[in-house]
PDB file of N, CA and C in Angstrom:
ATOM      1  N   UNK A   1     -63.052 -90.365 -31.149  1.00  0.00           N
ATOM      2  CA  UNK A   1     -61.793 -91.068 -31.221  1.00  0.00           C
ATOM      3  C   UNK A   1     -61.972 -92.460 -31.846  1.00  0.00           C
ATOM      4  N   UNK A   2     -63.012 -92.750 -31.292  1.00  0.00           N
ATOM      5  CA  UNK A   2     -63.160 -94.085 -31.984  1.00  0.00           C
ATOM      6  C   UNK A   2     -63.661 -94.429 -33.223  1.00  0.00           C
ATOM      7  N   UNK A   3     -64.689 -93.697 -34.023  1.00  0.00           N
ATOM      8  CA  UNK A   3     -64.466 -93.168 -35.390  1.00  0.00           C
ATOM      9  C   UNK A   3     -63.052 -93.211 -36.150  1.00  0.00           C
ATOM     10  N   UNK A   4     -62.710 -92.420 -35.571  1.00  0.00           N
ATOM     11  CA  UNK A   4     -60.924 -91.961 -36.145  1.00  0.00           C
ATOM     12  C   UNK A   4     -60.292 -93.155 -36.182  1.00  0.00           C
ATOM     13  N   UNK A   5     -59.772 -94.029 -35.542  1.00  0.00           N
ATOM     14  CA  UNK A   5     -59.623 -95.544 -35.575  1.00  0.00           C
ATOM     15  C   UNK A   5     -59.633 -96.082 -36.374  1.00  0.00           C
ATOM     16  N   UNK A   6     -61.284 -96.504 -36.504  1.00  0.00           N
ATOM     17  CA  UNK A   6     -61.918 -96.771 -37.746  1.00  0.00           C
ATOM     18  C   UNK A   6     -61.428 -96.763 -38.926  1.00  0.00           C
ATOM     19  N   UNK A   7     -61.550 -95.151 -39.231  1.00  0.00           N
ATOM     20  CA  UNK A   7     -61.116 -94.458 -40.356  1.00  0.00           C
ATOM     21  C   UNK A   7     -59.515 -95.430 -40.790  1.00  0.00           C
ATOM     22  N   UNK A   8     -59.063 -94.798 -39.644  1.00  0.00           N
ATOM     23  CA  UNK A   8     -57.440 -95.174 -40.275  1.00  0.00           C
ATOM     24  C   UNK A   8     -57.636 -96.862 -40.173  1.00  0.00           C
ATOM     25  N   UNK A   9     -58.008 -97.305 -39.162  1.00  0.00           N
ATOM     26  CA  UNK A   9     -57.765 -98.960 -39.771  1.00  0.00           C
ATOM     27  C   UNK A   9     -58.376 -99.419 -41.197  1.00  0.00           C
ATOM     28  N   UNK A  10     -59.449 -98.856 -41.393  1.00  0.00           N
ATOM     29  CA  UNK A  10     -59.416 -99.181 -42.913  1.00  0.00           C
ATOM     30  C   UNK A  10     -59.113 -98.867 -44.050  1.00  0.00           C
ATOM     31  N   UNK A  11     -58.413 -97.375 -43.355  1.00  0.00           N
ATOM     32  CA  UNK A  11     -57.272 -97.103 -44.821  1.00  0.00           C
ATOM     33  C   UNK A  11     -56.469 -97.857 -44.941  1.00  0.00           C
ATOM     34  N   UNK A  12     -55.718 -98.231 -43.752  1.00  0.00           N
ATOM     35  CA  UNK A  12     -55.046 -99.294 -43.863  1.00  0.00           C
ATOM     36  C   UNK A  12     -54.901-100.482 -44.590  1.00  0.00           C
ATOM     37  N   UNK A  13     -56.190-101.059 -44.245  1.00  0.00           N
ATOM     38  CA  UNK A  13     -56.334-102.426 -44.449  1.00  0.00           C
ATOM     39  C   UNK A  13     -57.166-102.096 -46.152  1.00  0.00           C
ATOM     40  N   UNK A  14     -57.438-101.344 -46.590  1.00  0.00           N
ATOM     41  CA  UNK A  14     -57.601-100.908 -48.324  1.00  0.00           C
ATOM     42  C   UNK A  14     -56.260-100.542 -49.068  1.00  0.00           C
ATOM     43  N   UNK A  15     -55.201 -99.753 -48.815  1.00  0.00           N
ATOM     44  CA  UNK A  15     -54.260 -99.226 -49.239  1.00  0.00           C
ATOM     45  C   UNK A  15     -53.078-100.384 -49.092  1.00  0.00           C
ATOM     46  N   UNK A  16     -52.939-100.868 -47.891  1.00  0.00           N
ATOM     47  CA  UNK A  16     -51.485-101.528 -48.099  1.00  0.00           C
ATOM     48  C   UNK A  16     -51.482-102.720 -48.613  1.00  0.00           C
ATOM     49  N   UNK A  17     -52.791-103.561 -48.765  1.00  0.00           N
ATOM     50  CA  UNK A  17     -52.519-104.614 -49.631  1.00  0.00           C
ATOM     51  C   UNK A  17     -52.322-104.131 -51.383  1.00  0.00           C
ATOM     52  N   UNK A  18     -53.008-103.328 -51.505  1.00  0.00           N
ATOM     53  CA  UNK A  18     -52.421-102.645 -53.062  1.00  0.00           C
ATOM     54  C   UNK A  18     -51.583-102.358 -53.111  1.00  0.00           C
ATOM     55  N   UNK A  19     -50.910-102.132 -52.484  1.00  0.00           N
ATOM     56  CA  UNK A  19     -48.729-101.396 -52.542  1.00  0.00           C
ATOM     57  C   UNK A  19     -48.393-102.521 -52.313  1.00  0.00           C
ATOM     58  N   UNK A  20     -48.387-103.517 -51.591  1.00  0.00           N
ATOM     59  CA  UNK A  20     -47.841-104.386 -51.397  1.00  0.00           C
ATOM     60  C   UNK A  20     -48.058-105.635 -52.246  1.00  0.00           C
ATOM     61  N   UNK A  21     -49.045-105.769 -52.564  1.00  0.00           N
ATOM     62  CA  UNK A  21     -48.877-106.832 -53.997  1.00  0.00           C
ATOM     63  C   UNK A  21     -49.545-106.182 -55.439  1.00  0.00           C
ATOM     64  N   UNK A  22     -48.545-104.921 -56.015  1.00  0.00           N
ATOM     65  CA  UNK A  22     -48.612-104.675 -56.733  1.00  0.00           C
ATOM     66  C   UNK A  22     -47.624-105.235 -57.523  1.00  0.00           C
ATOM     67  N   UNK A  23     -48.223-105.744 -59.139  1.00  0.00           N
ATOM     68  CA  UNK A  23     -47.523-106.436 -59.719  1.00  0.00           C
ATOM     69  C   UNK A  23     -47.659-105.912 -60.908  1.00  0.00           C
ATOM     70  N   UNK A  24     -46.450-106.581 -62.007  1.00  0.00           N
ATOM     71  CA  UNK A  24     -46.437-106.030 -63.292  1.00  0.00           C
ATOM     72  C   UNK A  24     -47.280-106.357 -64.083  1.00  0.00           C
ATOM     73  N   UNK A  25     -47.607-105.349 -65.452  1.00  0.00           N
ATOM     74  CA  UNK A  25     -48.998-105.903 -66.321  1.00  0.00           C
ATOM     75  C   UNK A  25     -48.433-106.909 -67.018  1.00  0.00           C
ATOM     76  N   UNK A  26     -49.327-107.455 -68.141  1.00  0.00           N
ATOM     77  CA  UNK A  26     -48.837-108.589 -68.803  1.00  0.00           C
ATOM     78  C   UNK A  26     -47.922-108.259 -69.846  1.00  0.00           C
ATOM     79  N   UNK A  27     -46.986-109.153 -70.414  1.00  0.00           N
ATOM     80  CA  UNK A  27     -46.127-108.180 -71.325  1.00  0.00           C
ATOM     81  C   UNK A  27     -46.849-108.333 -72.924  1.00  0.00           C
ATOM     82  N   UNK A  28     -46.369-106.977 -73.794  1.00  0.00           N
ATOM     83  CA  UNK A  28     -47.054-106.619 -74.735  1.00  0.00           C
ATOM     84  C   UNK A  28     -47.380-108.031 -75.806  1.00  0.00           C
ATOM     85  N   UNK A  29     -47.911-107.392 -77.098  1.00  0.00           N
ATOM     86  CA  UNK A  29     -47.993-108.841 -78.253  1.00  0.00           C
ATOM     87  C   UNK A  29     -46.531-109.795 -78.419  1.00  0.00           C
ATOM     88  N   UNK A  30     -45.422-108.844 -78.666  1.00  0.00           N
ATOM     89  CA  UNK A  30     -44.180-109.935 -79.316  1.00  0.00           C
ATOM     90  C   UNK A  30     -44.068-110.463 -78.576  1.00  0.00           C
ATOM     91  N   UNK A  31     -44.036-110.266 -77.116  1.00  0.00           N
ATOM     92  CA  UNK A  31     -43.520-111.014 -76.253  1.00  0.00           C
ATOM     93  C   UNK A  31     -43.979-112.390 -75.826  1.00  0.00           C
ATOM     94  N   UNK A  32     -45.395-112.689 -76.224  1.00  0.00           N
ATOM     95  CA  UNK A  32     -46.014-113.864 -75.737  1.00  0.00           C
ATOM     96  C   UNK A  32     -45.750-114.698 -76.400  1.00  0.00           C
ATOM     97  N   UNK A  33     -45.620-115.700 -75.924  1.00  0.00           N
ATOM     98  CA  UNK A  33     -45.621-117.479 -76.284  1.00  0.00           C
ATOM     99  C   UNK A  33     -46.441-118.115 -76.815  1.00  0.00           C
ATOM    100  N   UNK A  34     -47.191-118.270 -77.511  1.00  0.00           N
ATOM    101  CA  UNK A  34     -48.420-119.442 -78.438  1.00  0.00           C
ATOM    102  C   UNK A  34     -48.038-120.829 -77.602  1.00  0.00           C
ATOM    103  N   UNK A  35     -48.593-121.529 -76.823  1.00  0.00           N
ATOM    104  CA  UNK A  35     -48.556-122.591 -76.243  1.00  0.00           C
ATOM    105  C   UNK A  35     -49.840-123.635 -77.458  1.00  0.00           C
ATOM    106  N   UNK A  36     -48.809-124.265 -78.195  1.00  0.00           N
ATOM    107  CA  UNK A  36     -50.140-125.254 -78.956  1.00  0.00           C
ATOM    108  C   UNK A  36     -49.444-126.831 -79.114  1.00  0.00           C
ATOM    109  N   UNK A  37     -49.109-127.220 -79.904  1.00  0.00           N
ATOM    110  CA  UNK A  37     -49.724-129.133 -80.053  1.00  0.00           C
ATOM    111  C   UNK A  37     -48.660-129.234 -79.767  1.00  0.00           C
ATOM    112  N   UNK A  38     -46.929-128.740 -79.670  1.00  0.00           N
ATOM    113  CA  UNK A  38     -45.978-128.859 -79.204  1.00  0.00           C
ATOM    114  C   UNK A  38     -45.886-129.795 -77.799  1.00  0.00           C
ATOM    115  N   UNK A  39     -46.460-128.664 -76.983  1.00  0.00           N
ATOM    116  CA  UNK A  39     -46.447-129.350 -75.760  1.00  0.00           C
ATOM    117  C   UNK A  39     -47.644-130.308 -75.285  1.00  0.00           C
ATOM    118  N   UNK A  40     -48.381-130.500 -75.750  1.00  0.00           N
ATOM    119  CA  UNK A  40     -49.255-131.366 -75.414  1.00  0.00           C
ATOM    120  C   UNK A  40     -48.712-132.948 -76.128  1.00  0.00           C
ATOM    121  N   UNK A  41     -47.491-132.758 -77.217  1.00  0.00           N
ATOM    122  CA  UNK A  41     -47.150-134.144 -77.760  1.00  0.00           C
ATOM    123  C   UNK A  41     -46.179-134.432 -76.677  1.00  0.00           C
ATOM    124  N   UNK A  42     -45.793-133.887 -76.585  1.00  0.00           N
ATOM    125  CA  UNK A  42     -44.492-134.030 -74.937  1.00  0.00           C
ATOM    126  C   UNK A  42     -45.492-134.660 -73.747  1.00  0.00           C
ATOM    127  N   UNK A  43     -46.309-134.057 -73.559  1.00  0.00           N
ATOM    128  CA  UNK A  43     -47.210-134.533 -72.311  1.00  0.00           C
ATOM    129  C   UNK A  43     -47.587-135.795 -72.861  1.00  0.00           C
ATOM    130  N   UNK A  44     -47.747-135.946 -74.257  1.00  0.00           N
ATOM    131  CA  UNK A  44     -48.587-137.403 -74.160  1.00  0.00           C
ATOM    132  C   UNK A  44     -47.631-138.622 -74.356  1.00  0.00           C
ATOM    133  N   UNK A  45     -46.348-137.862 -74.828  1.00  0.00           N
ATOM    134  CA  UNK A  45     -45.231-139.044 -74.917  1.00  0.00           C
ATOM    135  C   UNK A  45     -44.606-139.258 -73.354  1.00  0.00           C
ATOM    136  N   UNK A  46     -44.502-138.235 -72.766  1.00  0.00           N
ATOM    137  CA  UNK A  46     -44.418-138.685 -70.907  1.00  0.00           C
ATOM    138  C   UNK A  46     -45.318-139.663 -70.749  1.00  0.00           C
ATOM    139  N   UNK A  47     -46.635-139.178 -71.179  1.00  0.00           N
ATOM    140  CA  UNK A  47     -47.240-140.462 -69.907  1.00  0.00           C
ATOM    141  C   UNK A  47     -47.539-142.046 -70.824  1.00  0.00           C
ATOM    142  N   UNK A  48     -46.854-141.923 -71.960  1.00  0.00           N
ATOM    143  CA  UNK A  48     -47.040-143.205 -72.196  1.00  0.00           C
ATOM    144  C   UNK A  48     -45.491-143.548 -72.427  1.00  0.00           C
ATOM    145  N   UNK A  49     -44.456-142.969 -72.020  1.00  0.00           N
ATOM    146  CA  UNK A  49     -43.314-143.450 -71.587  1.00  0.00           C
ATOM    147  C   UNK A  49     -43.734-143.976 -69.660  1.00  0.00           C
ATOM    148  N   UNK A  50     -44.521-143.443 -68.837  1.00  0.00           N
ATOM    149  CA  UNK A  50     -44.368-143.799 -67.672  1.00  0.00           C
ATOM    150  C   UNK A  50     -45.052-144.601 -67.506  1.00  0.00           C
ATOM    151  N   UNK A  51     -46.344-145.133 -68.501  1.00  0.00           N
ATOM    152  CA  UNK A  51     -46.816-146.141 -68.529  1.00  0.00           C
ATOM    153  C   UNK A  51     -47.042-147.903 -68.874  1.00  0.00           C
ATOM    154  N   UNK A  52     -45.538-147.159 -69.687  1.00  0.00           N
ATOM    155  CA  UNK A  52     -44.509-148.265 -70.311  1.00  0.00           C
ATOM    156  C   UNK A  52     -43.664-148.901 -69.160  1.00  0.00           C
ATOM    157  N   UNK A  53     -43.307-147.454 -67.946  1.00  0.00           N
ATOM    158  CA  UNK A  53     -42.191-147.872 -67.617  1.00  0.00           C
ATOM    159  C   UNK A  53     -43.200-148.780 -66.350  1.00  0.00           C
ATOM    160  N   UNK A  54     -43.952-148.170 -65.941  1.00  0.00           N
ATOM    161  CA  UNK A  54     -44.941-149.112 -65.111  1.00  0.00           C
ATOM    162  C   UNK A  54     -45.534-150.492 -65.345  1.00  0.00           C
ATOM    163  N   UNK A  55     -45.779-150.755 -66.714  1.00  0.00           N
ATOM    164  CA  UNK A  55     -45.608-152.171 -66.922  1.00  0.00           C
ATOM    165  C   UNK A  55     -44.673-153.446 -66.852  1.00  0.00           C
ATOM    166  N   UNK A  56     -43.699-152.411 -67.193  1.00  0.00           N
ATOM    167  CA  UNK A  56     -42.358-153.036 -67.501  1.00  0.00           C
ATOM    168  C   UNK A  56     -42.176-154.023 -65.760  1.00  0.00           C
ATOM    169  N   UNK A  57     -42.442-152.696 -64.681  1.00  0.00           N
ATOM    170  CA  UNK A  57     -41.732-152.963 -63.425  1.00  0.00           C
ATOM    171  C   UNK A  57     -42.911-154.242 -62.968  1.00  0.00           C
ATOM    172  N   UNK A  58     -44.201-154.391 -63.586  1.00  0.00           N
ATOM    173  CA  UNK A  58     -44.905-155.446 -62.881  1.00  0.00           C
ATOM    174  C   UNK A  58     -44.356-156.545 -63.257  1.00  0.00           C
ATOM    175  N   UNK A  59     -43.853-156.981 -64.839  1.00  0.00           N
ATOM    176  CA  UNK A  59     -43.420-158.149 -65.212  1.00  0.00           C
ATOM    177  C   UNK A  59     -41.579-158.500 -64.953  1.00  0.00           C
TER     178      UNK A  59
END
């Protein structure tokens, strides 16, 4: 009996986390985004807008 237990608690504990966070694959070629110098000019104009604005507030 206690074998048997066993058994099933670790089907358990193997099987239902796979059903349960099964997730979708990645989506095909057209679909992806090229992330390049776009956003990294945005990031660098943020932080030297907040570094502007941080000076500003000491004087």
């Amino acid at each position: 009996m206690k074998h048997l237990l066993t058994l099933i608690l670790f089907f358990i504990l193997i099987t239902l986390p796979t059903i349960l966070m099964a997730q979708p694959g990645l989506p095909g070629s057209p679909e992806q985004t090229p992330i390049d110098g776009g956003l990294g000019i945005l990031a660098a104009a943020g932080g030297a807008y907040a570094i502007k604005k941080m000076r500003d507030k000491k004087e």
